[in-house]
Protein backbone atom coordinates (compact mmCIF):
# COMPACT_ATOMS: atom_id res chain seq x y z
CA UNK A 1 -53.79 29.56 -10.52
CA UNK A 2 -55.07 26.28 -11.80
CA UNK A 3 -59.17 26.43 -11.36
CA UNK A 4 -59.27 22.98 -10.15
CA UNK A 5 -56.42 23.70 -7.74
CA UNK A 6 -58.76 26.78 -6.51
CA UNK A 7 -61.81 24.66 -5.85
CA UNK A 8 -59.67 22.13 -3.83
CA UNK A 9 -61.31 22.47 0.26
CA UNK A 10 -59.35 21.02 2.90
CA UNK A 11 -60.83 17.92 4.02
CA UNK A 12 -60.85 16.01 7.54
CA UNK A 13 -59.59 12.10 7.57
CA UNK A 14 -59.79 10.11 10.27
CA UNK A 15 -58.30 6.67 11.24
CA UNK A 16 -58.19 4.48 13.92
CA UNK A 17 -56.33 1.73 15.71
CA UNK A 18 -57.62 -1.88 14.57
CA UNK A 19 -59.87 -2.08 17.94
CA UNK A 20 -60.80 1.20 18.27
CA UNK A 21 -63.91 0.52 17.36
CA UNK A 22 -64.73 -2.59 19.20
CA UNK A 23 -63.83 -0.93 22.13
CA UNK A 24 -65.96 1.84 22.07
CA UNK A 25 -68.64 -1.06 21.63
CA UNK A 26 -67.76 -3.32 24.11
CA UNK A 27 -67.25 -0.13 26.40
CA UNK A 28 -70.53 0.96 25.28
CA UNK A 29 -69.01 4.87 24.55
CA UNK A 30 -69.00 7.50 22.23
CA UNK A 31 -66.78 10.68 22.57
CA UNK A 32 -67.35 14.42 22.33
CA UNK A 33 -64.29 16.22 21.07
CA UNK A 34 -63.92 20.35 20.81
CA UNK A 35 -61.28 22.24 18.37
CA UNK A 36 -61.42 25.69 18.47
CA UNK A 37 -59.06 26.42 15.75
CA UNK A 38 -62.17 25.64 13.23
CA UNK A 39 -64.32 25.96 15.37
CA UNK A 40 -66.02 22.46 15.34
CA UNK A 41 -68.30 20.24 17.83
CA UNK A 42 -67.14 16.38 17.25
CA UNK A 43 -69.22 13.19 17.99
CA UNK A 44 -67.57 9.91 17.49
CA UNK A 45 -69.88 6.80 17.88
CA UNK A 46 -70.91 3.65 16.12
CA UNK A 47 -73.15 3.70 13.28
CA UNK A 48 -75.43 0.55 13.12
CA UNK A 49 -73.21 -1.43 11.42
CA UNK A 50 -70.30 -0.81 13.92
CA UNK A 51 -68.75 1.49 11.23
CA UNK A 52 -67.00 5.20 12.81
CA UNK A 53 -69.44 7.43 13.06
CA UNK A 54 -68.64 11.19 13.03
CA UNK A 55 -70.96 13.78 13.58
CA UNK A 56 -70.14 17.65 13.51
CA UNK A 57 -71.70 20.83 14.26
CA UNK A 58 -70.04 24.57 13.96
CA UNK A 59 -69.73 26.61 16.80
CA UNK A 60 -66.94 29.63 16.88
CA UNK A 61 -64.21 28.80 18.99
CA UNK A 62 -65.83 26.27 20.82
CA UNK A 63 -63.77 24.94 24.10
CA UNK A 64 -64.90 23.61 27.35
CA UNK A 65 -66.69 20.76 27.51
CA UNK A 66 -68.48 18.94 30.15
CA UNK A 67 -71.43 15.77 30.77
CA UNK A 68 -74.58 16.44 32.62
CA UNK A 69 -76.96 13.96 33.44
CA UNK A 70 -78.98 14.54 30.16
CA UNK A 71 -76.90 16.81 28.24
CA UNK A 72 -73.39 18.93 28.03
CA UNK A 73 -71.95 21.99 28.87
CA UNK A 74 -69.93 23.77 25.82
CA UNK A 75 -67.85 26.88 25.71
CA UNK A 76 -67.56 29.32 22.61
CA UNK A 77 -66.29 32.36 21.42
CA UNK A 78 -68.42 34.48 23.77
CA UNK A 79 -71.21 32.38 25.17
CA UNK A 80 -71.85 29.18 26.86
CA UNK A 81 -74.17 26.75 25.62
CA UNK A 82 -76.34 24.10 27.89
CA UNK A 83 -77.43 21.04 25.27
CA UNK A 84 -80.21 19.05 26.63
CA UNK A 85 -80.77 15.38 24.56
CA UNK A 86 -84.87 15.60 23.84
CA UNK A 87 -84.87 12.07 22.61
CA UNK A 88 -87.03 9.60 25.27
CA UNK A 89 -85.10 6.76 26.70
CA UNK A 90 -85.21 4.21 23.69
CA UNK A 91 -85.86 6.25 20.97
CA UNK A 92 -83.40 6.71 18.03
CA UNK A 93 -83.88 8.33 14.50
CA UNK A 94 -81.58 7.27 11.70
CA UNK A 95 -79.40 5.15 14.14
CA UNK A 96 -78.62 7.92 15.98
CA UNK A 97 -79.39 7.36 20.10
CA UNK A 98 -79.20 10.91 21.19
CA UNK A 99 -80.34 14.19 20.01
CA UNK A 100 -78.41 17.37 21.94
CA UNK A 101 -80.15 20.30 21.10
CA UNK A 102 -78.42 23.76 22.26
CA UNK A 103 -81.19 25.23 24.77
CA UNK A 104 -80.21 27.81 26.88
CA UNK A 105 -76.89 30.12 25.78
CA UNK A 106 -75.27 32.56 28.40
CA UNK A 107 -73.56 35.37 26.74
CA UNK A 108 -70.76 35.95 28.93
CA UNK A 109 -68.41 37.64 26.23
CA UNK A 110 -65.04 36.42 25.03
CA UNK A 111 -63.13 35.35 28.60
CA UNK A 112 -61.19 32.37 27.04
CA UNK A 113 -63.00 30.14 28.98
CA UNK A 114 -61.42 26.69 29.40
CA UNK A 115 -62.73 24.06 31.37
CA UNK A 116 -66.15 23.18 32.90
CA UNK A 117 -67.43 21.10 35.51
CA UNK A 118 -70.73 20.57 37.07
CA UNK A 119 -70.52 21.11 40.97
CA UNK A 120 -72.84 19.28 43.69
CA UNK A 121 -75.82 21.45 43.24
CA UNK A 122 -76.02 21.83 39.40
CA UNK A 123 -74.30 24.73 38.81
CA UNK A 124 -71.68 25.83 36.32
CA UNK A 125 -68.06 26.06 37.58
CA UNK A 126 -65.66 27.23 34.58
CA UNK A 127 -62.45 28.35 34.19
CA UNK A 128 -62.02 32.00 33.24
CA UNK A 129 -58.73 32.25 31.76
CA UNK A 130 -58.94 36.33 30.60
CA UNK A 131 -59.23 37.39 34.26
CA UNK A 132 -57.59 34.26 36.33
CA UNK A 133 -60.09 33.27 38.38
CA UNK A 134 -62.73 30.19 38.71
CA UNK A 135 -66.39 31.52 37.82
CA UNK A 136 -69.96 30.59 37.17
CA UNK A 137 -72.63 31.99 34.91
CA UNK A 138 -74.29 34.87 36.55
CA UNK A 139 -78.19 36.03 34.92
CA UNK A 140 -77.11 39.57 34.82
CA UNK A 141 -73.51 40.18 34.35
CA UNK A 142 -70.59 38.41 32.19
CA UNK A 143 -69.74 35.87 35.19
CA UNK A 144 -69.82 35.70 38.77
CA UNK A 145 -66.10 35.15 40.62
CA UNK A 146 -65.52 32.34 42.67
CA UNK A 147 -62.04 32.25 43.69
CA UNK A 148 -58.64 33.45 42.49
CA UNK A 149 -55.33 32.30 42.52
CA UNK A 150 -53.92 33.88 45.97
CA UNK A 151 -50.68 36.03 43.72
CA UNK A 152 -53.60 37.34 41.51
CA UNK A 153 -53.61 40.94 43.63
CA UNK A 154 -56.56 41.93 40.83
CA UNK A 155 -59.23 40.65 38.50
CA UNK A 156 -58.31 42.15 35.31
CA UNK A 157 -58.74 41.54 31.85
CA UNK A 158 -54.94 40.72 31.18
CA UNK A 159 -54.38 36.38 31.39
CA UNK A 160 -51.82 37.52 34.18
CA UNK A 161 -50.74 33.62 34.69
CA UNK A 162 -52.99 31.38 32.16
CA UNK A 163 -55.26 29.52 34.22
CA UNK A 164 -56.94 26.92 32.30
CA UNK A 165 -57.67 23.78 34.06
CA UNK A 166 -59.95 22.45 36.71
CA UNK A 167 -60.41 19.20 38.79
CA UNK A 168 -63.40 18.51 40.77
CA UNK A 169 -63.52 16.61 43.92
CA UNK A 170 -66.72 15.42 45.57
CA UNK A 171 -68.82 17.80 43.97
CA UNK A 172 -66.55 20.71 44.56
CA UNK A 173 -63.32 22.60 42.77
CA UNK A 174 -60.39 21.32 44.57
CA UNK A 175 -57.54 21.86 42.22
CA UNK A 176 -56.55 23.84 39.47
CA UNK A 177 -53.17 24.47 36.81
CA UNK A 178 -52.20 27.61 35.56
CA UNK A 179 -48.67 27.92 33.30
CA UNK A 180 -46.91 30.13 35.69
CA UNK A 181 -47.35 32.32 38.79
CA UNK A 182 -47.73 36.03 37.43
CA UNK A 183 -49.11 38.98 38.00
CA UNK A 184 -48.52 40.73 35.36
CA UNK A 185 -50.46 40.89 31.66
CA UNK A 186 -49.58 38.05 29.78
CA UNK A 187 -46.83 37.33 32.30
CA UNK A 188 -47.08 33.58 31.86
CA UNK A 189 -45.72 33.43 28.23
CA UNK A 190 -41.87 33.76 29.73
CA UNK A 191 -42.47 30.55 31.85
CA UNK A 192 -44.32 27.86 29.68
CA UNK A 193 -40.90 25.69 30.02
CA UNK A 194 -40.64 25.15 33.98
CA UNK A 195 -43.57 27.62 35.59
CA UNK A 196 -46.19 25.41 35.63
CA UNK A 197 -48.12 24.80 38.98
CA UNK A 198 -51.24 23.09 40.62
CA UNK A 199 -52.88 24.92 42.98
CA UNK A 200 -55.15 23.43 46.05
CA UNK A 201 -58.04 25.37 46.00
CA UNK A 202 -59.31 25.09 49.26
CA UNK A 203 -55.94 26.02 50.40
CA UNK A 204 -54.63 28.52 48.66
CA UNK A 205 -51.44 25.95 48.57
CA UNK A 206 -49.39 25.53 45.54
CA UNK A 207 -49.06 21.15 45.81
CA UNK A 208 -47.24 21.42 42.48
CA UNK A 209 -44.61 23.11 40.36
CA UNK A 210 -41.69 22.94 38.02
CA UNK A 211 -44.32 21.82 35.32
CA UNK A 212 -44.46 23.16 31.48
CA UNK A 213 -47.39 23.99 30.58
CA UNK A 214 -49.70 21.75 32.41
CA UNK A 215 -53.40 21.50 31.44
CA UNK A 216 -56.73 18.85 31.96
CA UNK A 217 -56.10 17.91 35.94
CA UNK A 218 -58.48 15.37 36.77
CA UNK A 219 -59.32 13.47 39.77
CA UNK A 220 -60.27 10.08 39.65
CA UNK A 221 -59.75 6.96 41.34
CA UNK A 222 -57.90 8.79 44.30
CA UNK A 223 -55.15 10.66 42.29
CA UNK A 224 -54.87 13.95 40.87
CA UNK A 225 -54.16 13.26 36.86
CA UNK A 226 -52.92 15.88 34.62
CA UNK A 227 -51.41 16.73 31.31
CA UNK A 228 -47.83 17.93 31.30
CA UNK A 229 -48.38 18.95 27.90
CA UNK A 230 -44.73 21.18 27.60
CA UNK A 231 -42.99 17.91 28.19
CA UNK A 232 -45.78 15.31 26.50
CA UNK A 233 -46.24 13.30 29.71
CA UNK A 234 -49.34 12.30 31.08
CA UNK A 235 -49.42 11.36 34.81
CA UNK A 236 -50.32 12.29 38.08
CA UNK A 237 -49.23 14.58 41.11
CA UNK A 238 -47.51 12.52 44.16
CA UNK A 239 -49.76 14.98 46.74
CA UNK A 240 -47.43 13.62 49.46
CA UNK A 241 -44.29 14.70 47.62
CA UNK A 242 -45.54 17.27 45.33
CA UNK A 243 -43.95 15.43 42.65
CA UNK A 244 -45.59 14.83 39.09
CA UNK A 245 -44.86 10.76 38.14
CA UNK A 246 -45.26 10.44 34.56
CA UNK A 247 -47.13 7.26 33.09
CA UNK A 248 -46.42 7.87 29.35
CA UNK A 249 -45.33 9.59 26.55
CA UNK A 250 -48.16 11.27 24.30
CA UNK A 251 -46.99 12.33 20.65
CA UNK A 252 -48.78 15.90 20.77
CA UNK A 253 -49.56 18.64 22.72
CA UNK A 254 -52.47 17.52 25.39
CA UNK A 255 -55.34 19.10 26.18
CA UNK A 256 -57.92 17.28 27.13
CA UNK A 257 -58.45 14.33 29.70
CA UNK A 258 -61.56 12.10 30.65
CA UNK A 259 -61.53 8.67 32.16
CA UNK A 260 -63.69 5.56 31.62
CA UNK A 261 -63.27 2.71 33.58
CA UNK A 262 -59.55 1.84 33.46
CA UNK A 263 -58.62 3.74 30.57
CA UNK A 264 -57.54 7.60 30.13
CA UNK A 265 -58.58 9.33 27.10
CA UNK A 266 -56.14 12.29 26.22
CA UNK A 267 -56.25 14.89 23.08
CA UNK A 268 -53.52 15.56 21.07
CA UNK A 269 -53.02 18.59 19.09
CA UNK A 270 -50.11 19.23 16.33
CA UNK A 271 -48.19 22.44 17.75
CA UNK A 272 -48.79 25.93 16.51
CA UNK A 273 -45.41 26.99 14.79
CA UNK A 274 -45.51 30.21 16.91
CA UNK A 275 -44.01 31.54 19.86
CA UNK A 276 -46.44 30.17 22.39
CA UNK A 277 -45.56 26.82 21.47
CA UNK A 278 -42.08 26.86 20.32
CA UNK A 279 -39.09 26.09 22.05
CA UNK A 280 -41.25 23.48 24.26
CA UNK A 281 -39.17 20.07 25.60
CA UNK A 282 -41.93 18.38 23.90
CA UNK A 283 -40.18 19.20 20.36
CA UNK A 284 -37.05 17.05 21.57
CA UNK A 285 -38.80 14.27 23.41
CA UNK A 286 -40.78 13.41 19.82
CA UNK A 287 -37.28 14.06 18.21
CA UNK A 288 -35.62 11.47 20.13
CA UNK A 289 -38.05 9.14 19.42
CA UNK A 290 -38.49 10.04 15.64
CA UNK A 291 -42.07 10.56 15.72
CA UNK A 292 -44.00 13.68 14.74
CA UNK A 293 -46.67 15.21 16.19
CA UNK A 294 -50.30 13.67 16.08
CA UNK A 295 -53.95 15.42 16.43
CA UNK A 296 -56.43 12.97 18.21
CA UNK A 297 -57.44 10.84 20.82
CA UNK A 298 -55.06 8.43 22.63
CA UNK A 299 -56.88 5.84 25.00
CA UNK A 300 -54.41 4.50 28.13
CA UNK A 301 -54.49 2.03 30.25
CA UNK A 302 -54.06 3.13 33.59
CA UNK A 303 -52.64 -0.34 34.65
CA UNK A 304 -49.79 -0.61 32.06
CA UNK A 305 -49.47 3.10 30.90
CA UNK A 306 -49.63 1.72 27.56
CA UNK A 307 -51.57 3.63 24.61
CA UNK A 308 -54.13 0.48 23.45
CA UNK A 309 -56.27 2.17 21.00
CA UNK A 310 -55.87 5.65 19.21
CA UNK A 311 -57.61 7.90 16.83
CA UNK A 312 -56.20 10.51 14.77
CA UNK A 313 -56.92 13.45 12.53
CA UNK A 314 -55.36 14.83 9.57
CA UNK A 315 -56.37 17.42 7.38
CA UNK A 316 -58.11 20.70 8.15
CA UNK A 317 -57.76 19.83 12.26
CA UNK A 318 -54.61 20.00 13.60
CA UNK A 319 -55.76 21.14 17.12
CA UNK A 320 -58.21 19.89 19.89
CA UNK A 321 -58.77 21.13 23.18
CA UNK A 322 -61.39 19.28 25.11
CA UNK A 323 -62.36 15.56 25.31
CA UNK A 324 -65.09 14.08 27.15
CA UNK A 325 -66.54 10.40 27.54
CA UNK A 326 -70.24 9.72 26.67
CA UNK A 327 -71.21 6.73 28.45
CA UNK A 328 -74.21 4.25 27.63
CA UNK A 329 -74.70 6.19 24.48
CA UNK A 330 -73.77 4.83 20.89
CA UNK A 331 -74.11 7.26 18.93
CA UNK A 332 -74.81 10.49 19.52
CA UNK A 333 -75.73 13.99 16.69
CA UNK A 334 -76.51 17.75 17.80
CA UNK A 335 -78.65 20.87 16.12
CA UNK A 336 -76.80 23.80 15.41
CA UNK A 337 -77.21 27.39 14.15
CA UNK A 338 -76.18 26.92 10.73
CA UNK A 339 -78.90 24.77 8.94
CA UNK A 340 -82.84 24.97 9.31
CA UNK A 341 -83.48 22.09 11.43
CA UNK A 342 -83.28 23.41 14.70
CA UNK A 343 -86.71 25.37 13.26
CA UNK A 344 -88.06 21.99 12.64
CA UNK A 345 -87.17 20.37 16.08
CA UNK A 346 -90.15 20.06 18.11
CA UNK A 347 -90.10 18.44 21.76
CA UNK A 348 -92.99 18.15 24.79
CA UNK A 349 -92.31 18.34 28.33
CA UNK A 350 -94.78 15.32 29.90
């Protein structure tokens, strides 16, 4: 082998759409962006000159993401992580307008958890896709159960019908997806084209099915969003019909969904070449429209369905799963594990 072809690292590019970047300005946004496949925590902001700004910290497998009032919620390989921003309202250091340090970690072991919400009274509602169920962070055990899908006869270690997202509603859970109806280990894999449902989870009632693969439900602005990521519609779920009305196509596999305003912000991944992902009607839709698959962000307005601004990523990320909206904050950086700075980090409580 050719030594300079050895020393050759895969590197990250990103572009944008002309505006992009006056619209996370005049939106006054940045965006926090998970990809567990390299395991990487993504800011994207505005530097002081109004140039992309990209900051990134390592964290294995890191997944769910979600806003609190002063921080985030992240998922990893085994733990969750609560960051807390120690800057004072104001204050920056090297441009930067936030500074999320990772202060309390929950070591729940590896449950595939997928997304996170805050409920009413500032606790931790995540979706634990190993055994099925929603949970929260318990200070003794691996999680505390919430509720289960209603077919789940058993809480078991087996990803029986791969739950995976969650959509609050006034403070509390009210609806979930899961890729098929199961009850068996790893039963859902044999219906990722059509199996799809949302579940009511007050109810118990399935409002929803016939979908492929559906992940990120949302609710906002009186209507229950989702990602139909089999198919590579984005839309919402008629509750009155049970239907799901597509707004637009997405070139990629979604995961990921946060709103801002009147604009939807979805992730797009580049599908795995494996069985999980293969065979999917979103491999003809971007053939009929000659297009390949993208990895990044596509902003849409929710009054047009058209994609206005976009930004993508080649390179060494092909995958994302979470994406969450950071507003009134330009430009935001986090401490990690890997370099010596979270020894030098030093904050007061007044």
């Amino acid at each position: 082998m050719d030594t300079n072809e050895a020393e050759v690292k895969p590197t990250l590019e990103i572009s944008t759409s002309r505006q992009m970047l006056s619209w996370l300005a005049e939106q006054r946004l940045s965006i926090a962006l998970t990809t567990y496949q390299i395991g990487k925590l993504y800011f994207i902001g505005l530097k002081p000159d109004n140039g992309l700004s990209v900051f990134e910290r390592s964290f294995n497998r890191c997944m769910g993401l979600c806003a609190t009032s002063n921080g985030l919620y992240m998922s990893s390989l085994y733990q969750v992580w609560r960051f807390e921003n120690v800057f004072e309202p104001g204050q920056q250091q090297d441009g930067f307008d936030r500074l999320y340090v990772p202060q309390i970690g929950y070591t729940t072991g590896d449950l595939d958890i997928h997304d996170m919400a805050v409920n009413r009274d500032g606790r931790l509602v995540f979706v634990n896709t190993l055994f099925g169920c929603l949970a929260t962070l318990s200070e003794t055990h691996s999680f505390k159960p919430l509720w289960q899908p209603p077919f789940i006869s058993k809480l078991a270690a087996e990803d029986r019908c791969h739950l995976n997202g969650l959509a609050m509603k006034d403070g509390q859970p009210a609806y979930v997806t899961a890729v098929s109806q199961s009850d068996v280990a790893d039963g859902w894999r044999e219906h990722r084209m059509s199996g799809g449902i949302v579940i009511n989870v007050t109810s118990n009632d399935i409002v929803c099915t016939g979908l492929s693969m559906p992940h990120s439900p949302r609710w906002y602005n009186d209507k229950l969003w989702l990602l139909n990521s089999g198919t590579g519609d984005f839309g919402y779920v008629d509750l009155a019909t049970g239907r799901f009305e597509s707004v637009c196509f997405c070139p990629g596999y979604m995961r990921g969904l946060s709103f801002h305003g009147h604009f939807a912000l979805v992730g797009l991944s580049k599908p795995r070449h494996n069985k999980t992902f293969s065979g999917l009607a979103l491999d003809d839709h971007l053939k009929s429209r000659n297009a390949e698959a993208r990895c990044g962000v596509q902003i849409i307005d929710l009054r047009t369905g058209d994609i206005v601004h976009w930004l993508r990523m080649e390179g060494v990320v092909n995958e994302l799963y979470d994406v969450i909206t950071l507003p009134q904050i330009r430009r935001p950086m986090a401490l990690g594990f890997k370099t010596d700075e979270i020894r030098r980090v030093l904050s007061i409580e007044t």
